[in-house]
C-alpha atoms as a PDB file:
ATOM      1  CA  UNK A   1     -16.544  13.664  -1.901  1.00  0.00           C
ATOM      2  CA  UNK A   2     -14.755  13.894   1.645  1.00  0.00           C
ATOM      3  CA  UNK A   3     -11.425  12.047   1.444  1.00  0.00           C
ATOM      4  CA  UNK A   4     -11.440   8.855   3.338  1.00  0.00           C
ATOM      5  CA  UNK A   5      -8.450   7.924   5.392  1.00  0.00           C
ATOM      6  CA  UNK A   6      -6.760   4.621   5.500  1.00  0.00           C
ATOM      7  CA  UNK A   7      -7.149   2.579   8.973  1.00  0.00           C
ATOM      8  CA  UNK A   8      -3.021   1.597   8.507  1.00  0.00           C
ATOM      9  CA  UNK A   9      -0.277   4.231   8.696  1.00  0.00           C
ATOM     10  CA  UNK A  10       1.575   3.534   5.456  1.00  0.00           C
ATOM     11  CA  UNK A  11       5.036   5.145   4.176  1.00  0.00           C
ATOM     12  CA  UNK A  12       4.266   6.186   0.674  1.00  0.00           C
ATOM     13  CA  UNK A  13       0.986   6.192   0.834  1.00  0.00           C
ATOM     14  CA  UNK A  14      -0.865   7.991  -1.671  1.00  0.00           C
ATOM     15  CA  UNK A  15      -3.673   9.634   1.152  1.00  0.00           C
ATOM     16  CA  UNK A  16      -2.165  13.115  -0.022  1.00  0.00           C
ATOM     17  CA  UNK A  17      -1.961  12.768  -3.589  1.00  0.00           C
ATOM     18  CA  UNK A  18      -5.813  11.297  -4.212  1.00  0.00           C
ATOM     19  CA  UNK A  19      -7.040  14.238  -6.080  1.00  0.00           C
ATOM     20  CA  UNK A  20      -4.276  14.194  -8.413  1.00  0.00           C
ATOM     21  CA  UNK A  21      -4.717  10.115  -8.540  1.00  0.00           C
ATOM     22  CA  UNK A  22      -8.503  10.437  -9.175  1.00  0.00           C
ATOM     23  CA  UNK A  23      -8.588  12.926 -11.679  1.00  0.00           C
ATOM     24  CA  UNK A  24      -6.447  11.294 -13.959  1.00  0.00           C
ATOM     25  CA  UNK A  25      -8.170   7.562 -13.606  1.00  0.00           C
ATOM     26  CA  UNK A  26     -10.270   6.632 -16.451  1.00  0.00           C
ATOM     27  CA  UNK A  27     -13.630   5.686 -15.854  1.00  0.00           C
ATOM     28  CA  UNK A  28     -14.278   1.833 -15.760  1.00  0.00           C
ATOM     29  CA  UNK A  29     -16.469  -0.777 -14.139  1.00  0.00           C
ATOM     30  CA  UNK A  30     -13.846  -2.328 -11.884  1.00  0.00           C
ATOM     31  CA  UNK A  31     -10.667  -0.753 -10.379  1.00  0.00           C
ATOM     32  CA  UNK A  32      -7.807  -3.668  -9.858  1.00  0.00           C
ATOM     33  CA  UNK A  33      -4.935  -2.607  -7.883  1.00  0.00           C
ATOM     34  CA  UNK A  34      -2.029  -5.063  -8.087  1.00  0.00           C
ATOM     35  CA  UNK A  35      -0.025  -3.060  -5.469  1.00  0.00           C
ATOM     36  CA  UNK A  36      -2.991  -2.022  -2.619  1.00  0.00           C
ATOM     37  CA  UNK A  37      -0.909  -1.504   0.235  1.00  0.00           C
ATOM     38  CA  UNK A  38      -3.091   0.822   2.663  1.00  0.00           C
ATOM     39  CA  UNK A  39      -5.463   1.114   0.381  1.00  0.00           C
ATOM     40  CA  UNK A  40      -6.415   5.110  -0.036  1.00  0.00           C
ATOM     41  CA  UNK A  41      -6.908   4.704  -3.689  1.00  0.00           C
ATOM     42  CA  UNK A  42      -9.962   2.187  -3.020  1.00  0.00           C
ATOM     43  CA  UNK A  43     -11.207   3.679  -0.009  1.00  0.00           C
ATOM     44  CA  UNK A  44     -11.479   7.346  -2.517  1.00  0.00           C
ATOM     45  CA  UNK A  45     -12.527   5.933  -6.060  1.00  0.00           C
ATOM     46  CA  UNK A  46     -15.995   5.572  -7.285  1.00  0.00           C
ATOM     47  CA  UNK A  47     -16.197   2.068  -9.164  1.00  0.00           C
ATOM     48  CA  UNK A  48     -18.992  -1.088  -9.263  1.00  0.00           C
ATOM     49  CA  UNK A  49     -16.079  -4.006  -7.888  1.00  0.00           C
ATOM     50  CA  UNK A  50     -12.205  -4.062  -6.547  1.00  0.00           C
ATOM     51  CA  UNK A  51      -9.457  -6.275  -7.113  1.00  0.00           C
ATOM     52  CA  UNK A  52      -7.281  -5.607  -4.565  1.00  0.00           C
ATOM     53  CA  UNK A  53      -3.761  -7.152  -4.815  1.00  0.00           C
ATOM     54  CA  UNK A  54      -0.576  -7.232  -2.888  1.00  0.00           C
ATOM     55  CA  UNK A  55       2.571  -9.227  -1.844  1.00  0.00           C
ATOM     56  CA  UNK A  56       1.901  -9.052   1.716  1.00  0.00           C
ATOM     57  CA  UNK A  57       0.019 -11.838   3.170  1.00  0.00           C
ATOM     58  CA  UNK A  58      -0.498 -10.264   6.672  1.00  0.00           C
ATOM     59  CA  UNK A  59      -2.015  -7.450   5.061  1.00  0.00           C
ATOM     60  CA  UNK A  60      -4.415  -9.342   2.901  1.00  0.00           C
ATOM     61  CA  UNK A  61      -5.328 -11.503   5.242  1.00  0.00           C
ATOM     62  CA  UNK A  62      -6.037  -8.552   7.660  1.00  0.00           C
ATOM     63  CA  UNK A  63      -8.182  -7.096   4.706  1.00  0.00           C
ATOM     64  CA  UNK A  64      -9.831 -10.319   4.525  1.00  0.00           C
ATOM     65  CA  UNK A  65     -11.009 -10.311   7.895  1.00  0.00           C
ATOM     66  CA  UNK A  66     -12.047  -6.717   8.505  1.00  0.00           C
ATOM     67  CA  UNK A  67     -13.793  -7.884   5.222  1.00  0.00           C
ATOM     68  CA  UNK A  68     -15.998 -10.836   7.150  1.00  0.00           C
ATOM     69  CA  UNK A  69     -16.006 -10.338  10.493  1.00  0.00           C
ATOM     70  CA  UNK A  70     -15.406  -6.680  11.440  1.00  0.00           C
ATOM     71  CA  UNK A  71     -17.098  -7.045  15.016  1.00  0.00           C
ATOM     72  CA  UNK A  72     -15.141  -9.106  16.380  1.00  0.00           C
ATOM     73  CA  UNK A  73     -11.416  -8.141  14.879  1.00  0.00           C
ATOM     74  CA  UNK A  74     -12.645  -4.050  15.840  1.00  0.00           C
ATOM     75  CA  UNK A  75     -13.498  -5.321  18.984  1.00  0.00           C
ATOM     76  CA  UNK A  76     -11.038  -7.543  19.859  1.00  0.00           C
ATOM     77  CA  UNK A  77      -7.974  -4.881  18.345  1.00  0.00           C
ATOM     78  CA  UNK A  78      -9.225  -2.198  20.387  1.00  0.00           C
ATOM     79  CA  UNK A  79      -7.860  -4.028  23.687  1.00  0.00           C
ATOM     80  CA  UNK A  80      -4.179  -3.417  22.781  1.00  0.00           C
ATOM     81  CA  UNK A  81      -4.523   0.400  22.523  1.00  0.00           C
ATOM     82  CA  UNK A  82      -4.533   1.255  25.930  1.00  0.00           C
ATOM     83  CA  UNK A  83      -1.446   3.167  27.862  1.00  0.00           C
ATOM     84  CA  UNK A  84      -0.514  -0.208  29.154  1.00  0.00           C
ATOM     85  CA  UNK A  85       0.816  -1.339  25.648  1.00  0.00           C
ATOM     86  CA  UNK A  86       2.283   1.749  24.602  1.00  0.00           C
ATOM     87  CA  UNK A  87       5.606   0.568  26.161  1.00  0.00           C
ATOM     88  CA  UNK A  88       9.121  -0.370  24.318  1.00  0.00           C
ATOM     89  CA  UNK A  89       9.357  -3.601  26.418  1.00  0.00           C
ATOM     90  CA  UNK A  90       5.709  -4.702  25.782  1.00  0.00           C
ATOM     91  CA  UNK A  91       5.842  -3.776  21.870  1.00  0.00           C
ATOM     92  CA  UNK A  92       9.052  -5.986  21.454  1.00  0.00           C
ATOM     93  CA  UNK A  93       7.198  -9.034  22.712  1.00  0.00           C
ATOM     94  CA  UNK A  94       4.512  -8.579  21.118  1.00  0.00           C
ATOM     95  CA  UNK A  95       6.247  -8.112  17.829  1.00  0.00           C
ATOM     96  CA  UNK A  96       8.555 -11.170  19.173  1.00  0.00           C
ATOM     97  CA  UNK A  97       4.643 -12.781  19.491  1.00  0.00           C
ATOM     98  CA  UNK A  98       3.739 -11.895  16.086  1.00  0.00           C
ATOM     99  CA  UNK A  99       6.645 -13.178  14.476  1.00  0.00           C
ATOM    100  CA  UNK A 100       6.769 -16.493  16.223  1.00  0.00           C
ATOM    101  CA  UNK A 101       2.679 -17.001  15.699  1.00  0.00           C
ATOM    102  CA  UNK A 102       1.366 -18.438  12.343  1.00  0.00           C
ATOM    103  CA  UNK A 103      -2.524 -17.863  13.200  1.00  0.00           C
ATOM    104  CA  UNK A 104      -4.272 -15.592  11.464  1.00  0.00           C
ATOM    105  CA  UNK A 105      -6.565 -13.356  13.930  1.00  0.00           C
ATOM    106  CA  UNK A 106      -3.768 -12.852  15.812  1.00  0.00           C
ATOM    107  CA  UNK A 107      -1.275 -12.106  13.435  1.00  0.00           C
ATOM    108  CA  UNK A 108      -3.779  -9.446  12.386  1.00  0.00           C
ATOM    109  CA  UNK A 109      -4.347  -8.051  15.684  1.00  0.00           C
ATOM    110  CA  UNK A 110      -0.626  -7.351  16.440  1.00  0.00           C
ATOM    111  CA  UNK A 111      -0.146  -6.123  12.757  1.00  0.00           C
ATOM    112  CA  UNK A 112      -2.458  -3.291  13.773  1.00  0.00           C
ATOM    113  CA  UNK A 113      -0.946  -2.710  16.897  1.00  0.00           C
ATOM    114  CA  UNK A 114       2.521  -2.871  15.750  1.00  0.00           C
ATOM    115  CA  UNK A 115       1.343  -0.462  12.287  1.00  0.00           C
ATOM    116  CA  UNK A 116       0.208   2.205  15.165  1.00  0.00           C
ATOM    117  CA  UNK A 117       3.264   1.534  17.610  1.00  0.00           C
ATOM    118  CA  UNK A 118       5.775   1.065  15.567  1.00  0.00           C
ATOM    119  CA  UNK A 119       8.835   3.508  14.033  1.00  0.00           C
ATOM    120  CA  UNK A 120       7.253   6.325  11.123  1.00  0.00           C
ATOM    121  CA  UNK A 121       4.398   4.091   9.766  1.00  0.00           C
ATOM    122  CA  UNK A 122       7.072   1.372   7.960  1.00  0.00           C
ATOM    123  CA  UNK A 123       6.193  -2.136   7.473  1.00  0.00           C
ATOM    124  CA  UNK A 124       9.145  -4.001   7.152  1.00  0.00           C
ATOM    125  CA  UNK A 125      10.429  -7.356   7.496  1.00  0.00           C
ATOM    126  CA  UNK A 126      14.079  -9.179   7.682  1.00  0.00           C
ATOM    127  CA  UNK A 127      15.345 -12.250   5.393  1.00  0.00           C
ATOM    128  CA  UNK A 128      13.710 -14.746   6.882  1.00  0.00           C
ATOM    129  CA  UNK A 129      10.315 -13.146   7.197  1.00  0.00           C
ATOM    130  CA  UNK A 130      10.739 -11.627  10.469  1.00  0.00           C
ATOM    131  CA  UNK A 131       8.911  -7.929  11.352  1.00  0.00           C
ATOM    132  CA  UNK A 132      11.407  -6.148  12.482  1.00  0.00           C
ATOM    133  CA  UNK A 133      10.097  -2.285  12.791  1.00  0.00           C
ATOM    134  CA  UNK A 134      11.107  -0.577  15.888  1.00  0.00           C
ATOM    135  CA  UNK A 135       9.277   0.752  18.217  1.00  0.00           C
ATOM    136  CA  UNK A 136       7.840   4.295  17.207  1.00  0.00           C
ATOM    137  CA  UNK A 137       7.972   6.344  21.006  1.00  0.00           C
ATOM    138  CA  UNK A 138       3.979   7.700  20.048  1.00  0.00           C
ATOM    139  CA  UNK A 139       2.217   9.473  22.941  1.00  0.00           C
ATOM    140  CA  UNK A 140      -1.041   7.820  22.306  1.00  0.00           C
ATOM    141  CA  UNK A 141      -1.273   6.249  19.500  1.00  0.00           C
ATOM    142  CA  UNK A 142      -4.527   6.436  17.581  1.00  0.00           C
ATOM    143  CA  UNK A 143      -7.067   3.111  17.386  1.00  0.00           C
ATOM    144  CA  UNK A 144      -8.552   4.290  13.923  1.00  0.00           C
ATOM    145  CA  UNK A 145     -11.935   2.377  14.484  1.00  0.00           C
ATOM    146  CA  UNK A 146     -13.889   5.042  12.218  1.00  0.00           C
ATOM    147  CA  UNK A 147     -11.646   4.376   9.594  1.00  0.00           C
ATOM    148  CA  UNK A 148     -11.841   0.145  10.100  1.00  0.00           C
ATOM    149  CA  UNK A 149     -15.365   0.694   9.716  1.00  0.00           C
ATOM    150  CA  UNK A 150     -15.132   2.494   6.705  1.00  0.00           C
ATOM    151  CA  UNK A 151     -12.852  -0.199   5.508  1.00  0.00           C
ATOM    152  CA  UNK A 152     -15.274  -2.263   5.908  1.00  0.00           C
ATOM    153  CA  UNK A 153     -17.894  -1.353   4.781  1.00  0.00           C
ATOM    154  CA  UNK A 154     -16.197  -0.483   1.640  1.00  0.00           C
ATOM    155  CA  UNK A 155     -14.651  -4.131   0.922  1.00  0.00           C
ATOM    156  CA  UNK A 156     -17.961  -5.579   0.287  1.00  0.00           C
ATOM    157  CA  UNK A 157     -17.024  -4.534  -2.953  1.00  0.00           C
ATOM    158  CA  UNK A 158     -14.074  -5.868  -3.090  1.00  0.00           C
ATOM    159  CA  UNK A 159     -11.978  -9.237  -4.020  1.00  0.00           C
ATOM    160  CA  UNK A 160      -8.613  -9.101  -1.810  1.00  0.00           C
ATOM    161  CA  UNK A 161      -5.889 -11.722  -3.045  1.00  0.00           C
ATOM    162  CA  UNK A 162      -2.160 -12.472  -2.369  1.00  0.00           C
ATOM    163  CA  UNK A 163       0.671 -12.619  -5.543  1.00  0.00           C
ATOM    164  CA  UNK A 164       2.315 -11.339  -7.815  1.00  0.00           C
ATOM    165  CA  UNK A 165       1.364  -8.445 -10.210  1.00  0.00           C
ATOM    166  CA  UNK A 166       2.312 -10.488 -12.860  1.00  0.00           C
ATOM    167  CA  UNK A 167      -0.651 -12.733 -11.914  1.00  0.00           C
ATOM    168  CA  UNK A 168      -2.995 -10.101 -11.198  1.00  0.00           C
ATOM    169  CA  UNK A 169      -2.072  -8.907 -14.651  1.00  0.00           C
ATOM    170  CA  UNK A 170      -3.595 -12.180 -15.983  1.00  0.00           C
ATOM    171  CA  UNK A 171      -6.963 -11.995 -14.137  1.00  0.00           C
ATOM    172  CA  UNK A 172      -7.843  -7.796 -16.141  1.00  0.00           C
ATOM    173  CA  UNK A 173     -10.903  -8.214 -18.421  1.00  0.00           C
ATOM    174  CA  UNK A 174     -12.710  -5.446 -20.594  1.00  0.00           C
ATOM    175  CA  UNK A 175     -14.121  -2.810 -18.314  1.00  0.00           C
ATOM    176  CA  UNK A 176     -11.481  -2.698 -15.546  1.00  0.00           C
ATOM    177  CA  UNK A 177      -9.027   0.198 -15.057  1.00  0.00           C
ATOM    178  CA  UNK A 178      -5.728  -0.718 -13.426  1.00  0.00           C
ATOM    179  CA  UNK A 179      -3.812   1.632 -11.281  1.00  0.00           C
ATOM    180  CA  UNK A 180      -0.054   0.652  -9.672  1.00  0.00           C
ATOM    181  CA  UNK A 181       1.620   2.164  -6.578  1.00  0.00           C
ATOM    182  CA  UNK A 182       4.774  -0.589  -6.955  1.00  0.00           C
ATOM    183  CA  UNK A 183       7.792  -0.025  -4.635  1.00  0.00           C
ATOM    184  CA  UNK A 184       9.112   3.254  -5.765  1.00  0.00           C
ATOM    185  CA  UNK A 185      12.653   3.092  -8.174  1.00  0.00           C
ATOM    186  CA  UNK A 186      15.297   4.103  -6.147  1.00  0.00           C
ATOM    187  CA  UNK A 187      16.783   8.097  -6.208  1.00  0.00           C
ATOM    188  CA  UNK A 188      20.151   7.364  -6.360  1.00  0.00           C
ATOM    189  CA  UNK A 189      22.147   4.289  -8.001  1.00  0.00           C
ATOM    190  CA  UNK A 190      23.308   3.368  -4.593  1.00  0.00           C
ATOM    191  CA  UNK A 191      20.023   2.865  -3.229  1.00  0.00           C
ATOM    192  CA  UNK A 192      18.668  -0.538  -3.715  1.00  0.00           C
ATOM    193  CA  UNK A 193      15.556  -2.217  -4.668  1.00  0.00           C
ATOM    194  CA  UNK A 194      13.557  -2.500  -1.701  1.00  0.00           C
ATOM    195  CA  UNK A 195      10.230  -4.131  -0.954  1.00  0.00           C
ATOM    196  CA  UNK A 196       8.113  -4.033   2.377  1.00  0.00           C
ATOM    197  CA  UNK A 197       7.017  -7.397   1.669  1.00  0.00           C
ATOM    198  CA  UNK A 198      11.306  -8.616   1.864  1.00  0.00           C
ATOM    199  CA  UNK A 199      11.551  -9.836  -1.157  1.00  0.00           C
ATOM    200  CA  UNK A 200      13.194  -7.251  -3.012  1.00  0.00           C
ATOM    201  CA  UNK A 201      11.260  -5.277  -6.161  1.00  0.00           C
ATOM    202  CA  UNK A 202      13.993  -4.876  -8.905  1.00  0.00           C
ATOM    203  CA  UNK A 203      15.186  -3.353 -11.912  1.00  0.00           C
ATOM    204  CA  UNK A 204      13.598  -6.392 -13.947  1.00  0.00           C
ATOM    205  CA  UNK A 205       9.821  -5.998 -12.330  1.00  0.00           C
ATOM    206  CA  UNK A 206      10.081  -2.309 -13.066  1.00  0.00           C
ATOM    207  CA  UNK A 207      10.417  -2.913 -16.523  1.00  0.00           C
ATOM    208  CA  UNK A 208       8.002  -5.934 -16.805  1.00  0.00           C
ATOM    209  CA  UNK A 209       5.426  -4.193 -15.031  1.00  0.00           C
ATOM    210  CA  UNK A 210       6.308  -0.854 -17.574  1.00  0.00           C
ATOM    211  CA  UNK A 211       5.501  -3.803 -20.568  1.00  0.00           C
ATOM    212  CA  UNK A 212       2.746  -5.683 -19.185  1.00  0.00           C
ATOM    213  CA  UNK A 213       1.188  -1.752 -18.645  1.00  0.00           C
ATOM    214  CA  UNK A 214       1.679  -0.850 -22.143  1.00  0.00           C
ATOM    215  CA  UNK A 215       0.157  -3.713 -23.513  1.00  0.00           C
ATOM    216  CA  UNK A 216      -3.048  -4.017 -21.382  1.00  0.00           C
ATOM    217  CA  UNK A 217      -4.268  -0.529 -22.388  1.00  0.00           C
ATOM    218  CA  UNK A 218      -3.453  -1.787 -25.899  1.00  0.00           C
ATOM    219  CA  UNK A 219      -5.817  -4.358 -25.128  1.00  0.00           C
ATOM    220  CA  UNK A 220      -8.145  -1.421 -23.862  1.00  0.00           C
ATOM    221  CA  UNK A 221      -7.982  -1.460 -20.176  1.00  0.00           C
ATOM    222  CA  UNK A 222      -5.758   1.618 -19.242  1.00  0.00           C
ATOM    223  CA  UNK A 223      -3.373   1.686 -16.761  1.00  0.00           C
ATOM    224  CA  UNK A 224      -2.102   4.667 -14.037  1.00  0.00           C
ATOM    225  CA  UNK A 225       1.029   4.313 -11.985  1.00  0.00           C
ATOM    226  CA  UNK A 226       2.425   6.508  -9.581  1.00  0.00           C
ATOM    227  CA  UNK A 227       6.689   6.413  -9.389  1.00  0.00           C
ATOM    228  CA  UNK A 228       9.938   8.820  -8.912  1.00  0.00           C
ATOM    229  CA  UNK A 229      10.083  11.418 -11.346  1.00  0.00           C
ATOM    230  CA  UNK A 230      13.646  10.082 -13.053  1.00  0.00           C
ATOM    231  CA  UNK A 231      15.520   9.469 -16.201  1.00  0.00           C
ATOM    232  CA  UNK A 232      14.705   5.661 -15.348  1.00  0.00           C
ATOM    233  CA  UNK A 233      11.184   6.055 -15.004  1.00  0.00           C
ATOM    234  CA  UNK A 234      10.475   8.553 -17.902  1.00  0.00           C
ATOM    235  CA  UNK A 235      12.250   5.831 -19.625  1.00  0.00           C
ATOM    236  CA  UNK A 236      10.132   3.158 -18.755  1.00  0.00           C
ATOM    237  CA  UNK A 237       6.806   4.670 -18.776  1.00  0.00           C
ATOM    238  CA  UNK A 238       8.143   6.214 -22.600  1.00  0.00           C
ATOM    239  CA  UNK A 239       4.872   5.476 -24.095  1.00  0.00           C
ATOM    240  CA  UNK A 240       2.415   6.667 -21.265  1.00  0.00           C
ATOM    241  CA  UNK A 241       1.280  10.317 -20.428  1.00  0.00           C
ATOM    242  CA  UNK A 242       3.408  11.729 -17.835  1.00  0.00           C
ATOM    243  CA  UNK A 243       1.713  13.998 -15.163  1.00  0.00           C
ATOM    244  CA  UNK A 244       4.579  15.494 -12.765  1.00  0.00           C
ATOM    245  CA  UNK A 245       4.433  16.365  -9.172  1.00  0.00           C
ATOM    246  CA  UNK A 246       5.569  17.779  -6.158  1.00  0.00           C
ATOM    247  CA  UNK A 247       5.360  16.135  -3.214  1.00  0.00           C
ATOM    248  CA  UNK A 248       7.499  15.934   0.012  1.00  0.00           C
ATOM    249  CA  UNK A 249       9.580  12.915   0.138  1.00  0.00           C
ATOM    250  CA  UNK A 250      11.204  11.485   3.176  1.00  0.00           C
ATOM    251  CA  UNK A 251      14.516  10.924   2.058  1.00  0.00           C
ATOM    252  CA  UNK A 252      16.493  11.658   5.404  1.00  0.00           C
ATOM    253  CA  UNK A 253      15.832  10.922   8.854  1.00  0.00           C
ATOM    254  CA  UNK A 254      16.858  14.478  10.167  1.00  0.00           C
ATOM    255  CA  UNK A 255      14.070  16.688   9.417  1.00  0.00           C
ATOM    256  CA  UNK A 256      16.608  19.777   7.576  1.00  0.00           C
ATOM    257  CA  UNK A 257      16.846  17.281   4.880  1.00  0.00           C
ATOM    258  CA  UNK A 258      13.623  16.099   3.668  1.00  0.00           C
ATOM    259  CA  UNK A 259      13.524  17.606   0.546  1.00  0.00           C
ATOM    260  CA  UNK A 260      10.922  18.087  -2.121  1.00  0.00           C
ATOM    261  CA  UNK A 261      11.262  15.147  -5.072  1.00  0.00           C
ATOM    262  CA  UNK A 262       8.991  15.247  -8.278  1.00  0.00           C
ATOM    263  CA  UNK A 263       6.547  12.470  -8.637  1.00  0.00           C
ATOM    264  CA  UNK A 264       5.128  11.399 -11.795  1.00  0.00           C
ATOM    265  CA  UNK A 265       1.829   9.784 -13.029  1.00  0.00           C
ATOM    266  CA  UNK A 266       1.993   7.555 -15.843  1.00  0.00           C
ATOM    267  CA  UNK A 267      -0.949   6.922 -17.809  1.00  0.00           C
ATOM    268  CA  UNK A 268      -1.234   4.449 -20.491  1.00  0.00           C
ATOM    269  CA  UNK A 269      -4.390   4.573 -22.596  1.00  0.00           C
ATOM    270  CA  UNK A 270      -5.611   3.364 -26.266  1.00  0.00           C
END
């Protein structure tokens, strides 16, 4: 199968690691994803129905509407990717735009344009909700309208909502095969918690989602995650098969220092 990229530049996404990913998936009738985010794990998996889940409502209800009305939001996105908007001044009002707007089209538009402007791919927002990415300095920034299509065509298949994995948890029936991408546990005790979505993934929802895991393949719906490689994670995921891997982690902004950190796959299975 040709790999399928995602339409959103996403840090941590799991584009590169997809063969690893896949072959380690069981086989089921529906794949539920309580952490989506761009969404390579959907857009390269073979399975009847989605449930597609994340904390981020822009980016479900961007899903949603590349979902139902692709024409117009391809259409309509495509204006902002032209040399004219790949300036610093014009990107921080349009992000000022985005944050002060509550409708949805054009929230979605300028999430696009700010996920292809904006600094390394990050999607990040302040304390009181605000985006707050800076402006990425691109030479011409790619309008990935192969890939929306793709998207979209895909999501027909799909059921996109908006909570938290603990609730998306509660909606797995017989059949379905769950696989998690949550914020990653931090590599250092300094580091903290962090979610994209600004509300914080900690220490307690790495262990709940570690319990809730163990006991839905008990139930007989397995479970994959994807985290560090660490003595907190091989901890947590004590009673799942551990696949490790390489992969090249930015850890550092200067380039000398991005250094290789071990990944592992959990998977939990009756």
């Amino acid at each position: 199968m040709t790999k399928q990229r995602a339409f959103l530049k996403w840090a941590g996404g799991k584009y590169g690691l997809i063969e690893n990913i896949t072959q380690v998936l069981p086989q089921g009738k529906r794949l539920v994803e309580p952490f989506v985010g761009a969404g390579s794990v959907f857009l390269n998996s073979d399975f009847e129905r989605y449930l597609l889940n994340d904390v981020n409502k822009d980016l479900i209800e961007l899903y949603k509407l590349i979902q139902t009305s692709p024409d117009d939001y391809i259409r309509e996105s495509q204006k902002f990717f032209t040399p004219e908007y790949n300036d610093k001044d014009r990107y921080y009002e349009i992000r000022a735009r985005f944050n002060a707007t509550s409708d949805t089209f054009e929230r979605s538009l300028l999430f696009l344009y700010m996920n292809r402007h904006g600094y390394n791919g990050l999607c990040r927002y302040n304390l009181k909700g605000g985006y707050n990415v800076p402006f990425g300095r691109y030479k011409k920034p790619y309008f990935p309208e192969k890939e929306l299509w793709a998207f979209a065509e895909k999501s027909q298949k799909a059921t996109f909502t908006c909570e938290c994995f603990r609730e998306t948890y509660k909606k797995t029936k017989s059949g379905d095969v769950i696989y998690c991408d949550p914020p990653y546990a931090p590599l250092s005790p300094t580091a903290s918690f962090t979610s994209y979505s600004g509300q914080g993934f900690k220490l307690k929802d790495q262990q709940d989602l570690a319990t809730l895991s163990e006991k839905s393949a008990e139930n007989g719906m397995p479970v994959v995650i994807s985290n560090h490689d660490l003595a907190l994670t091989r901890e947590l995921y004590n009673k799942a098969t551990l696949d490790i891997l390489q992969v090249k982690r930015t850890i550092s902004q200067k380039a000398g220092k991005r250094l290789k950190v071990n990944e592992l796959i959990a998977l939990y299975q009756k």
